[in-house]
C-alpha atoms as a PDB file:
ATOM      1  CA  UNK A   1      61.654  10.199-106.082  1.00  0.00           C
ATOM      2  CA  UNK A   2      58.885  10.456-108.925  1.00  0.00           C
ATOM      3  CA  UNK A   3      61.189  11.740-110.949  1.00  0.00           C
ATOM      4  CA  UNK A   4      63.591   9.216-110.452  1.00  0.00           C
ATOM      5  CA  UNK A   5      61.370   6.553-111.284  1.00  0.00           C
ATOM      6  CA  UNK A   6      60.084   7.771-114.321  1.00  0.00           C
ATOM      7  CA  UNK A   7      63.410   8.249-115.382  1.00  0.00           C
ATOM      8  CA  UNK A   8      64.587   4.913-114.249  1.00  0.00           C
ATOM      9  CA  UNK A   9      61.038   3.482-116.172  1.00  0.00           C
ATOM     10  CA  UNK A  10      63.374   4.849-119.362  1.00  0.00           C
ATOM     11  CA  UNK A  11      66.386   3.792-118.734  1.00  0.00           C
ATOM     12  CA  UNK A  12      65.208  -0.154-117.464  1.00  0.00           C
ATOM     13  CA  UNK A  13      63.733  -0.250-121.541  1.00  0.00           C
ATOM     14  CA  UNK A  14      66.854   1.108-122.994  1.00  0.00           C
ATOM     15  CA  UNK A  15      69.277  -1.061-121.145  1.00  0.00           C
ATOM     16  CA  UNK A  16      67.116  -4.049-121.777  1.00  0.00           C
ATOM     17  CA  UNK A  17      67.510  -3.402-125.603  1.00  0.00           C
ATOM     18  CA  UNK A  18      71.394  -3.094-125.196  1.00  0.00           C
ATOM     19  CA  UNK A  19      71.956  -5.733-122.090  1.00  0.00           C
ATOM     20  CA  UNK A  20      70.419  -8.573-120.810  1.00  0.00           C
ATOM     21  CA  UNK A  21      70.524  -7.158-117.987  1.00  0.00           C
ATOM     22  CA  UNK A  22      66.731  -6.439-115.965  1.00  0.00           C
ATOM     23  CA  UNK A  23      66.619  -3.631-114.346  1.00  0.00           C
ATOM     24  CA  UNK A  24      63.927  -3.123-111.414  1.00  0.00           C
ATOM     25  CA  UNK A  25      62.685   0.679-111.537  1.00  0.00           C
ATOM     26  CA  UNK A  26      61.686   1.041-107.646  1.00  0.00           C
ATOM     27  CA  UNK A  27      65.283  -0.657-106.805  1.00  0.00           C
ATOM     28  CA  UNK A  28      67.195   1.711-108.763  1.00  0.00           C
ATOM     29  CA  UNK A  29      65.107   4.533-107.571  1.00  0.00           C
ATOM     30  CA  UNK A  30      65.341   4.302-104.032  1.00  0.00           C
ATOM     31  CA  UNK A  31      68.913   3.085-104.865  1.00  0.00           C
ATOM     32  CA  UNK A  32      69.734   6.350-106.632  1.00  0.00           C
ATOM     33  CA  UNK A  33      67.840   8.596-103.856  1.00  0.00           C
ATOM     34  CA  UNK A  34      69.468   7.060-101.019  1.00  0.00           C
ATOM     35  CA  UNK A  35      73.361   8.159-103.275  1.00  0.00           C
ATOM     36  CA  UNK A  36      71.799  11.482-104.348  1.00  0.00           C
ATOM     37  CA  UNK A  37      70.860  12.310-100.500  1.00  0.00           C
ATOM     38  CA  UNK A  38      74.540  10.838 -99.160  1.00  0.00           C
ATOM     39  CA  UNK A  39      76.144  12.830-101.908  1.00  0.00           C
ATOM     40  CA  UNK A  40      73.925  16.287-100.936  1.00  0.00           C
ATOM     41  CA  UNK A  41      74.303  15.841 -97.481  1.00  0.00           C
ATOM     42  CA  UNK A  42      77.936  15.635 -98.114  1.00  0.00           C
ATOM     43  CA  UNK A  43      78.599  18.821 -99.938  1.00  0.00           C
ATOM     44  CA  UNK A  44      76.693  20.701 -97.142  1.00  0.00           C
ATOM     45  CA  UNK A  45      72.845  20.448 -97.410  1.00  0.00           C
ATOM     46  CA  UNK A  46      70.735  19.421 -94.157  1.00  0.00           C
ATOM     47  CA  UNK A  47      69.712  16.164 -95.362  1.00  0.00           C
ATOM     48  CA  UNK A  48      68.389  13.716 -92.111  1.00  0.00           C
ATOM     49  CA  UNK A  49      69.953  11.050 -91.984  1.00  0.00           C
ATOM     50  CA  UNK A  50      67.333   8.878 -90.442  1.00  0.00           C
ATOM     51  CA  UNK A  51      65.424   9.451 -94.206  1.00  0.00           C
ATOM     52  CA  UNK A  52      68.607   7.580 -95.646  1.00  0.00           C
ATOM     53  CA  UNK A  53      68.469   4.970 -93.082  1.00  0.00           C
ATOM     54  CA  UNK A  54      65.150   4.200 -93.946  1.00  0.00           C
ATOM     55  CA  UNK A  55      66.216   3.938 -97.839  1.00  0.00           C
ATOM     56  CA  UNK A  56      69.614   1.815 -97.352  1.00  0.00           C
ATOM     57  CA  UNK A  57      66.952  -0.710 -95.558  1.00  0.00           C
ATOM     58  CA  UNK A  58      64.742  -0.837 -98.066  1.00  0.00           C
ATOM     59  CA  UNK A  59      67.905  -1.799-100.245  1.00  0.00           C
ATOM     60  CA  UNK A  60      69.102  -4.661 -98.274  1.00  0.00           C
ATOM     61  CA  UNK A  61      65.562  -5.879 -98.116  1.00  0.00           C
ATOM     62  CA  UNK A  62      64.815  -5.838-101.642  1.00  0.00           C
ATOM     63  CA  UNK A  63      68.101  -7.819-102.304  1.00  0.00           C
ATOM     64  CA  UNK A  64      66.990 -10.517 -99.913  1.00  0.00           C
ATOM     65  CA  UNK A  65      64.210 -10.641-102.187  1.00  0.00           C
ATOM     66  CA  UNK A  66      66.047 -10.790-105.002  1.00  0.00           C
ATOM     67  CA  UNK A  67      68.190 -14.080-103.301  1.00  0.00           C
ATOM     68  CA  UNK A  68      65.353 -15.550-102.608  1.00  0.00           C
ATOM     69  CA  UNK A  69      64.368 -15.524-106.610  1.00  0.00           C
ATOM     70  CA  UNK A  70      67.071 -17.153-107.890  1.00  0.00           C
ATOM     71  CA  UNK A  71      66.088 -20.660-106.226  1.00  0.00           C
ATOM     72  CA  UNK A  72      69.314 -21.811-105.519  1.00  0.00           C
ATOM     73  CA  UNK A  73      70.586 -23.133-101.961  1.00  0.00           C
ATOM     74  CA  UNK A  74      74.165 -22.016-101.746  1.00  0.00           C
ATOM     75  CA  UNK A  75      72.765 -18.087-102.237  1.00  0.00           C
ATOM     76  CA  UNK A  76      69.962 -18.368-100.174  1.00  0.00           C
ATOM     77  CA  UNK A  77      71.862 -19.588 -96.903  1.00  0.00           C
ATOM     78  CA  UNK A  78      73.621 -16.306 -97.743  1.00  0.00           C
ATOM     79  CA  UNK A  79      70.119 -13.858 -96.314  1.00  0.00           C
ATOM     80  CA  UNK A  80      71.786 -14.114 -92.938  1.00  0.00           C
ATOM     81  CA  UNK A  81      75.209 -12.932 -93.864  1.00  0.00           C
ATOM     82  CA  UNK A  82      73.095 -10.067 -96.105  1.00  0.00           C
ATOM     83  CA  UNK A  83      71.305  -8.601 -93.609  1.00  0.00           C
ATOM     84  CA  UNK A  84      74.323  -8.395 -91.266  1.00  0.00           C
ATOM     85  CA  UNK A  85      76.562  -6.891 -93.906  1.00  0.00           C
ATOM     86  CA  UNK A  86      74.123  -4.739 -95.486  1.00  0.00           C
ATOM     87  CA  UNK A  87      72.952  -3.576 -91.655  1.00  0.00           C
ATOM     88  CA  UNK A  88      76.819  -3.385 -90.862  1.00  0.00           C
ATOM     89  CA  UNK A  89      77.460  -1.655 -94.094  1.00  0.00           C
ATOM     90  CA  UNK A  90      74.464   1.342 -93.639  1.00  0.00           C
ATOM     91  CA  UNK A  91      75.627   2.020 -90.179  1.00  0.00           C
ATOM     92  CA  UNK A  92      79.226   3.076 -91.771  1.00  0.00           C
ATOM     93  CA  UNK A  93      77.827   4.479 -93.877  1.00  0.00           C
ATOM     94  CA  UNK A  94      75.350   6.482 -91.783  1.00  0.00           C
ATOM     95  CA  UNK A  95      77.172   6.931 -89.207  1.00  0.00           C
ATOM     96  CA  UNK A  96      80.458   8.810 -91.297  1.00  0.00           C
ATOM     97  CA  UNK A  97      78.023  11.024 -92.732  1.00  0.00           C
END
């Protein structure tokens, strides 16, 4: 995960120059780990699942944080409906792998 952050501490400065997109560095990290593991665990390594789990939460976490930034209503009555999707979503997800 170092790794991946350092890297992603790159690429957030290059795609600001090009986008106006922001990029956050620990999102796209444990973003990125949580893919890399489903994607190794997938083509045969013994990856725990449990470790994935924990990452796919701390997605759907930081996204309620990031609906709770934008300060409008209509997005933040939407948390609820978030953490059941993203919940629902990570248990397919976990569950099929």
């Amino acid at each position: 995960m170092a790794g991946l952050y350092a890297l992603w501490l790159v690429l957030r400065n290059v795609i600001g120059k090009i986008s106006k997109f922001k990029v956050c560095a620990i999102c796209a990290t444990v973003v990125s780990t949580w893919v890399s593991l489903i994607v190794l665990k997938l083509i045969g390594y013994a990856i725990n699942p449990i470790i994935i789990a924990i990452l796919m939460g701390e997605s759907i976490t930081g996204f309620m944080y990031m609906l709770e930034r934008t300060k409008n209503k209509k997005l933040l009555l939407m948390k609820p409906l978030v953490i059941f999707l993203g919940t629902l979503f990570a248990y397919i997800i976990i569950t099929g792998v």
